[in-house]
C-alpha atoms as a PDB file:
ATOM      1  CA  UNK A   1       4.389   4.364 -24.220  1.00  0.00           C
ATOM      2  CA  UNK A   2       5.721   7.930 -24.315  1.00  0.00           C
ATOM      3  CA  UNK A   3       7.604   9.223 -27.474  1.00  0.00           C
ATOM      4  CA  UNK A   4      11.147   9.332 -27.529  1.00  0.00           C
ATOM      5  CA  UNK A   5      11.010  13.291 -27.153  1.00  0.00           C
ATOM      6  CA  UNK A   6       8.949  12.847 -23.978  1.00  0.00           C
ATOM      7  CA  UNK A   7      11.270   9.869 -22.737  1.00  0.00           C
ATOM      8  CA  UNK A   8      14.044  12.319 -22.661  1.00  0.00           C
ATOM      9  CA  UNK A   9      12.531  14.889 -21.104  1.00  0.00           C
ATOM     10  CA  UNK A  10      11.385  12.451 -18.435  1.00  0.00           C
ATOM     11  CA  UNK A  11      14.501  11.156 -17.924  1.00  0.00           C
ATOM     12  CA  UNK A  12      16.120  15.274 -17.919  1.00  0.00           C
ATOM     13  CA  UNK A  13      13.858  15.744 -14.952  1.00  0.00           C
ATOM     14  CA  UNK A  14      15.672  12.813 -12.752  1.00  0.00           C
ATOM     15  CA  UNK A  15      18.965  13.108 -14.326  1.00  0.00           C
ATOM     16  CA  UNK A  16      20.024  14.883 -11.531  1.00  0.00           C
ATOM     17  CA  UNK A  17      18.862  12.868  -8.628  1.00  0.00           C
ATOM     18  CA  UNK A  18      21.517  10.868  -7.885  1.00  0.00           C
ATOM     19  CA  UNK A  19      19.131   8.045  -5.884  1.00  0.00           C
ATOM     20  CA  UNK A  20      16.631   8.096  -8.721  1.00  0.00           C
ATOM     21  CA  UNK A  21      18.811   7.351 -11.329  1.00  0.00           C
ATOM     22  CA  UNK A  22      20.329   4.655  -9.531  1.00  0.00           C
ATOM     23  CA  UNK A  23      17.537   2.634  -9.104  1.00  0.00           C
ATOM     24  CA  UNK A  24      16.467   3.401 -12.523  1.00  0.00           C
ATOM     25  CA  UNK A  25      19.786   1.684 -13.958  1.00  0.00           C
ATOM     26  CA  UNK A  26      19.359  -0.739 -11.250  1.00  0.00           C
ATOM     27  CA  UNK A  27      15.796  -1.741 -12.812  1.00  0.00           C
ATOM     28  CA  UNK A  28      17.566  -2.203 -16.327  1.00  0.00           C
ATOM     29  CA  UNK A  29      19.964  -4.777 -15.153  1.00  0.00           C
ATOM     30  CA  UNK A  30      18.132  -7.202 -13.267  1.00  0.00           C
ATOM     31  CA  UNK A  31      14.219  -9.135 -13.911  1.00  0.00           C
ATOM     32  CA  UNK A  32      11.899  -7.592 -11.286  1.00  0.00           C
ATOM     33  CA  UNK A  33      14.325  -6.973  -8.375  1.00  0.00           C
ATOM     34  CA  UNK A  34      12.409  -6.750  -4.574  1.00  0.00           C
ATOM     35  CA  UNK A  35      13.432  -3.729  -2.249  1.00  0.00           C
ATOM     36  CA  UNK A  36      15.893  -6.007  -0.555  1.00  0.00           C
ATOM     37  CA  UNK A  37      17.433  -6.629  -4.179  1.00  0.00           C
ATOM     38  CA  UNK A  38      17.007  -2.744  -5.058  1.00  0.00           C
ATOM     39  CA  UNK A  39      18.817  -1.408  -1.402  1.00  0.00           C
ATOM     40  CA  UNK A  40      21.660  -4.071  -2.026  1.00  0.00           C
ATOM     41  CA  UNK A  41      22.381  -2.987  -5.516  1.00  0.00           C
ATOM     42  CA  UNK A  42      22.018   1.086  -5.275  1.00  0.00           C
ATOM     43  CA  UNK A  43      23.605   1.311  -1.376  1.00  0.00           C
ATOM     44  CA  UNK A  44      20.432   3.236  -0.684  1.00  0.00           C
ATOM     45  CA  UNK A  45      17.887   3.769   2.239  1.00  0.00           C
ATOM     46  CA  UNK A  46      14.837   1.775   1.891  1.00  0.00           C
ATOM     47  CA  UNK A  47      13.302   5.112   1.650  1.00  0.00           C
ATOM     48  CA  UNK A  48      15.105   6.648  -0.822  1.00  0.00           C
ATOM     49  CA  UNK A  49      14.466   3.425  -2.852  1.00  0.00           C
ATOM     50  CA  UNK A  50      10.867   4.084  -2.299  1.00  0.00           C
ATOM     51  CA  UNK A  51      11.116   7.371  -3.507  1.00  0.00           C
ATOM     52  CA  UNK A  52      12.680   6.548  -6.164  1.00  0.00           C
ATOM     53  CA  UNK A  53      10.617   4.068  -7.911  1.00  0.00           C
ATOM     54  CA  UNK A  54       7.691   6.193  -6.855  1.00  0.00           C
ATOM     55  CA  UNK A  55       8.984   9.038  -8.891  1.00  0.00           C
ATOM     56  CA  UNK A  56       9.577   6.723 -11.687  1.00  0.00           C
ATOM     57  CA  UNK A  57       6.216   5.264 -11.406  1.00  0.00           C
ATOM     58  CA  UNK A  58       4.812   8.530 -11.968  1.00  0.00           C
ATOM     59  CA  UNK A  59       6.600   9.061 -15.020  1.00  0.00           C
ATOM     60  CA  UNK A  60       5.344   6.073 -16.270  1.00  0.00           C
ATOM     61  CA  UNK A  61       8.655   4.186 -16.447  1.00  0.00           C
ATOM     62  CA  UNK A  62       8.146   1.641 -13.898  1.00  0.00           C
ATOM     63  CA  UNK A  63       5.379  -0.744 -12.681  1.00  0.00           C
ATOM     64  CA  UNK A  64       5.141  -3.743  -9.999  1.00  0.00           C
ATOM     65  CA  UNK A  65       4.405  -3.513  -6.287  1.00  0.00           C
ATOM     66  CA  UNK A  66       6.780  -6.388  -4.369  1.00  0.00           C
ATOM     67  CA  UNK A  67       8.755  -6.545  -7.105  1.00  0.00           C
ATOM     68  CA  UNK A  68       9.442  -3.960  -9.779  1.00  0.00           C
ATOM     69  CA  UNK A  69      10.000  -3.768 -13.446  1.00  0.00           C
ATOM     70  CA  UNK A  70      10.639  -1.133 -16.085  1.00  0.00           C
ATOM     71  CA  UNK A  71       7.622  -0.361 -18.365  1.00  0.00           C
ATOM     72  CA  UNK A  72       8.021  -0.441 -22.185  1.00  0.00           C
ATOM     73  CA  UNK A  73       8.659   3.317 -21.928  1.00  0.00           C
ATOM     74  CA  UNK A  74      11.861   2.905 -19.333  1.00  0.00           C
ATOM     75  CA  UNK A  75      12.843  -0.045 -21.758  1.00  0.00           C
ATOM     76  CA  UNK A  76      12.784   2.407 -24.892  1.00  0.00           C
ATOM     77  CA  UNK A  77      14.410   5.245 -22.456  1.00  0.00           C
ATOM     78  CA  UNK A  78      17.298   2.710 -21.597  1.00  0.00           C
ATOM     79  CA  UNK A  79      17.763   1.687 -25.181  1.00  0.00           C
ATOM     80  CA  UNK A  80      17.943   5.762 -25.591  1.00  0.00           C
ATOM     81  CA  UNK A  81      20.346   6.217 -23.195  1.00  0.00           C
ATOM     82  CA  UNK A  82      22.868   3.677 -25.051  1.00  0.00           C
ATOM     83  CA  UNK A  83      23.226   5.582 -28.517  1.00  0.00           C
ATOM     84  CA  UNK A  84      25.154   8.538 -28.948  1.00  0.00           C
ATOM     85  CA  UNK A  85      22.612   9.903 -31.311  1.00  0.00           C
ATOM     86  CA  UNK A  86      19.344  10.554 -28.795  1.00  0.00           C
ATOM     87  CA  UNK A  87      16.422  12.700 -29.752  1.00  0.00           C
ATOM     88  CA  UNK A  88      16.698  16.367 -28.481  1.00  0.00           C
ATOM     89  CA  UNK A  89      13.861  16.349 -25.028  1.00  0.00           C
ATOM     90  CA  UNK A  90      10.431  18.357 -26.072  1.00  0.00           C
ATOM     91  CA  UNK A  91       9.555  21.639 -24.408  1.00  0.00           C
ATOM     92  CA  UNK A  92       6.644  19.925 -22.464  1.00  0.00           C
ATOM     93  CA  UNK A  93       5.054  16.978 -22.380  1.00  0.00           C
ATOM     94  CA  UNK A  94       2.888  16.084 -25.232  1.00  0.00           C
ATOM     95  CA  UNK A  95      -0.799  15.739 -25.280  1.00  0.00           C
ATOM     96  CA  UNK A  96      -0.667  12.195 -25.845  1.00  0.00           C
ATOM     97  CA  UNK A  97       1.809  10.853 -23.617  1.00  0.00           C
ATOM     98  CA  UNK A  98       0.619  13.435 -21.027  1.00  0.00           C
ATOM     99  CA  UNK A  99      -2.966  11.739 -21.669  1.00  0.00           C
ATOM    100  CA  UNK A 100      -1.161   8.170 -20.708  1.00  0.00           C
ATOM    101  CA  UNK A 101       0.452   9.444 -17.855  1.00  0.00           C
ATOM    102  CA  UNK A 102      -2.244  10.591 -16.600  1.00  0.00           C
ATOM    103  CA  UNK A 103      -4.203   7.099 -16.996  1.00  0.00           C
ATOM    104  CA  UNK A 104      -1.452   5.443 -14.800  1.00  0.00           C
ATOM    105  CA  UNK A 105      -1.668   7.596 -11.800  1.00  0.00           C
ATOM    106  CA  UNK A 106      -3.009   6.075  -8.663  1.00  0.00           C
ATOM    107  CA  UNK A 107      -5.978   7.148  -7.088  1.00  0.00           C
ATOM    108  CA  UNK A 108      -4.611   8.936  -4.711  1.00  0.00           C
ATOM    109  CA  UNK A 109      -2.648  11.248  -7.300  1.00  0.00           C
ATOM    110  CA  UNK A 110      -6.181  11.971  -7.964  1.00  0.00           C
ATOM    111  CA  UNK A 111      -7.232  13.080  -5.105  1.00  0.00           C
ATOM    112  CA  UNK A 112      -4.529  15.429  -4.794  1.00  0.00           C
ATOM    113  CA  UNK A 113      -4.382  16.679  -7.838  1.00  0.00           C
ATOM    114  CA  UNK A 114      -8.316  17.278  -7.047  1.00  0.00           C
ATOM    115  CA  UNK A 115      -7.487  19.546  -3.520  1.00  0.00           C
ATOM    116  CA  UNK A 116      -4.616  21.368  -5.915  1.00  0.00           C
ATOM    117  CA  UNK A 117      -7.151  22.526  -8.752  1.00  0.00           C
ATOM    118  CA  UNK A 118      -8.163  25.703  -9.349  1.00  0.00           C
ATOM    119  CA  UNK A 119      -5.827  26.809  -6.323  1.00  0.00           C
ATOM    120  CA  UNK A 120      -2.703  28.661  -5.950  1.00  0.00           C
ATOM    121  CA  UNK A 121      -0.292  27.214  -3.424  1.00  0.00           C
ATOM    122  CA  UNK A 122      -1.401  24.645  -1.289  1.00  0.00           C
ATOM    123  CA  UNK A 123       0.651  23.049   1.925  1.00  0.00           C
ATOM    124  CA  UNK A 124       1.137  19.848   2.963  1.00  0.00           C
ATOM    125  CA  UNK A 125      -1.161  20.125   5.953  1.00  0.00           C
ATOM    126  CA  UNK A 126      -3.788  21.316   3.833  1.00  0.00           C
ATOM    127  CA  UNK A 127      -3.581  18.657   1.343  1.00  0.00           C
ATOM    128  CA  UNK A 128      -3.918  16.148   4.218  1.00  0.00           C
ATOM    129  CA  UNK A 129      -6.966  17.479   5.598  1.00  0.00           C
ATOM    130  CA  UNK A 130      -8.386  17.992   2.349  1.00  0.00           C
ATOM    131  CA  UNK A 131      -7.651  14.081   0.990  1.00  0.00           C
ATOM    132  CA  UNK A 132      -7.948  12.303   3.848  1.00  0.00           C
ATOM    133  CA  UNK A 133      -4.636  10.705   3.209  1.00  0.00           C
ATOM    134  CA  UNK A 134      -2.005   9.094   5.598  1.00  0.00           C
ATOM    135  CA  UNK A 135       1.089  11.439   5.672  1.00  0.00           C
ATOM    136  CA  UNK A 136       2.662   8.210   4.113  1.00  0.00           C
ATOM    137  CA  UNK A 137       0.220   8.203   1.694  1.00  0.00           C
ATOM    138  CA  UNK A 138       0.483  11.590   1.394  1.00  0.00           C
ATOM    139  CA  UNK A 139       4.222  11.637   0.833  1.00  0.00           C
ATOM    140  CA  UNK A 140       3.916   8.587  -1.706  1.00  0.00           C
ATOM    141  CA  UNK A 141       1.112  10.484  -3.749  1.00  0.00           C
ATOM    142  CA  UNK A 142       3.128  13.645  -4.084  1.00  0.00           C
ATOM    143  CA  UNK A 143       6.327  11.680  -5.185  1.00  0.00           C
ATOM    144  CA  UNK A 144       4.397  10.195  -7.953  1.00  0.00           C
ATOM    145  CA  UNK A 145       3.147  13.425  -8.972  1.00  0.00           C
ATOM    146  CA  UNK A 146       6.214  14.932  -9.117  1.00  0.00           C
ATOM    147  CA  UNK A 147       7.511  12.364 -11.170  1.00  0.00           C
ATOM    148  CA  UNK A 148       4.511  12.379 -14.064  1.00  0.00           C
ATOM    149  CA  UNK A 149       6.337  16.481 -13.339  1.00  0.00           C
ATOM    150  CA  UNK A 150       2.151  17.227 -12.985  1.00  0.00           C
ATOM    151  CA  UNK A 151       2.713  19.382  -9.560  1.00  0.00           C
ATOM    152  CA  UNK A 152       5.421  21.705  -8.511  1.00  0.00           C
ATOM    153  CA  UNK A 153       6.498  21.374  -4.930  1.00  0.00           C
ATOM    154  CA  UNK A 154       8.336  24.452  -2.907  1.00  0.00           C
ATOM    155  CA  UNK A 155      10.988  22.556  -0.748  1.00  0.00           C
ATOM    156  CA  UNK A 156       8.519  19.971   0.137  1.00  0.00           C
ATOM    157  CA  UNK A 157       6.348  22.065   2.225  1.00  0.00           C
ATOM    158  CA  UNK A 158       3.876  24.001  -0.585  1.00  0.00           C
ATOM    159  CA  UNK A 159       2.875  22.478  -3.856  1.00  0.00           C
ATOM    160  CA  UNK A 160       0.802  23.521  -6.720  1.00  0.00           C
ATOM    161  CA  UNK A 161      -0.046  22.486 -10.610  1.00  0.00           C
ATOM    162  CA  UNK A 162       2.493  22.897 -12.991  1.00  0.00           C
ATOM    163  CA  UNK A 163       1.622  23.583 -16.308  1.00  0.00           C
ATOM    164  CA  UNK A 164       1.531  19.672 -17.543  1.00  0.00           C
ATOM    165  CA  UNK A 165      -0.936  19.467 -14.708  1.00  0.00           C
ATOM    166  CA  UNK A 166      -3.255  22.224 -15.426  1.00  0.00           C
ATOM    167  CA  UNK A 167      -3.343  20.758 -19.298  1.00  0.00           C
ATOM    168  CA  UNK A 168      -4.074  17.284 -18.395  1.00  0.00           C
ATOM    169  CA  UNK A 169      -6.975  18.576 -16.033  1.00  0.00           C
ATOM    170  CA  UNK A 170      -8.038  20.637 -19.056  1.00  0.00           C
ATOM    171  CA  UNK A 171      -7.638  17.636 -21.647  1.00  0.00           C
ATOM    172  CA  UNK A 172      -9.361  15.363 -19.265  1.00  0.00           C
ATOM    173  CA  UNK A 173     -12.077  17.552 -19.379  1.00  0.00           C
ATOM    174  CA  UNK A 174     -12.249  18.101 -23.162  1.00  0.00           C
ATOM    175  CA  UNK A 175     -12.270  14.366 -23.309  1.00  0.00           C
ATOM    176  CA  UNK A 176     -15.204  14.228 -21.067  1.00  0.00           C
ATOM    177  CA  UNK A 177     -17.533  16.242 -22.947  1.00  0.00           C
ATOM    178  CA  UNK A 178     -16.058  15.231 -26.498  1.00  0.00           C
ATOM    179  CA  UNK A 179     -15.688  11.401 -25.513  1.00  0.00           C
ATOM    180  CA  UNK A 180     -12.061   9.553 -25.824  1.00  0.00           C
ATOM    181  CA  UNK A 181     -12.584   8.918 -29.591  1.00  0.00           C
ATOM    182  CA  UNK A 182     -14.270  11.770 -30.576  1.00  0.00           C
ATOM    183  CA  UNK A 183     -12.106  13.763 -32.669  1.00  0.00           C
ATOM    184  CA  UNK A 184     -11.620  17.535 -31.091  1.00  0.00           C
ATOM    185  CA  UNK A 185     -14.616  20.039 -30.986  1.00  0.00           C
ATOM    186  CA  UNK A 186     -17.098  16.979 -31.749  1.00  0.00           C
ATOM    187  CA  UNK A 187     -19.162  16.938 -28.756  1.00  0.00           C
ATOM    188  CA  UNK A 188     -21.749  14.284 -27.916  1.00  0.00           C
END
C-alpha cells in the first residue's frame, strides 16, 4: 500500500476530474459495485466509468474486473479524506510505492511503457503499431498509465515518460542486476 504522502498526491492528480472522483467515492460507499451499479450511482457514461476506474487502477487504488473494489490504499486514502488533519502530498512518488505501482500494472502498460523508453514524444498511431494493441486496448493501457502518473500525454494525441516513469524503468533495472532483496550497490 502507498504511504499516506503518496496517497495524497495520488488522489491531487484526480482531484480535479470530476468523473474520476465520482466513481472513486462511489467505490467507498458500496461492496464491489458492477458497471451497471457504478453508471446508476455517478450519472456517468459507461465510458467515462471505464475511464475512471482505469485511472484508479493505475494508481493502485482499485482492483476487480466485473465488479470493483477499492484496494487497501483507496481504503487508507478514503479514511484520509475524512480528517481535517491530512498529510501534506510528496513532491513525487516515492521509490517504494512507485516500486508497487509498478508491480500492479497490466501487461499491456508494459508494453507501452516499453515503445515510450528511451524516446521523446511518441503518438498514438505509433504506439499502436509498435504494441500491437487494439485502439481499445490501447486507450485502456494509456488510462492506466496515466493514472500510476508514469506517462505524460499531450491532449491525448502524443505521450511520453514522465519523470515517475523514467525512475521506475531505472529502479526496475537496478533491481535487476542487484536482485529485489539485495540492498543497493550489492550486485549478484
Amino acid at each position: 500500500m502507498p504511504c499516506d504522502p503518496c496517497l495524497m498526491l495520488l488522489y491531487r492528480s484526480f482531484r480535479g476530474a470530476e468523473n474520476i472522483r465520482k466513481v472513486f467515492f462511489a467505490l467507498g460507499g458500496e461492496e464491489f459495485p458492477t458497471h451497471d451499479t457504478l453508471m446508476r450511482e455517478t450519472e456517468l457514461t459507461l465510458h467515462h466509468v471505464r475511464d475512471g476506474l482505469n485511472f484508479l487502477r493505475g494508481a493502485g487504488l482499485v482492483w476487480g474486473d466485473n465488479c470493483h473494489g477499492l484496494s487497501e490504499g483507496g481504503w487508507r486514502l478514503l479514511e484520509l479524506l475524512r480528517h481535517a488533519e491530512q498529510p501534506e502530498p510528496s513532491a513525487a512518488l516515492c521509490d517504494d510505492c512507485l516500486l508497487e505501482i509498478g508491480t500492479l500494472l497490466p501487461a499491456d502498460g508494459y508494453m507501452v511503457l516499453a515503445q515510450l523508453r528511451g524516446r521523446g514524444l511518441c503518438s498514438r498511431h505509433e504506439l499502436l503499431i509498435g504494441t500491437g494493441l487494439t485502439v481499445a486496448k490501447l486507450r485502456e493501457a494509456l488510462v492506466v498509465l496515466e493514472g500510476a502518473q508514469l506517462i505524460q500525454g499531450a491532449r491525448g494525441r502524443v505521450f511520453r515518460l514522465s519523470e515517475a516513469g523514467q525512475r521506475l524503468e531505472w529502479l526496475l533495472q537496478r533491481q535487476r542486476v542487484t536482485g529485489p532483496g539485495a540492498p543497493p550497490g550489492v550486485s549478484r
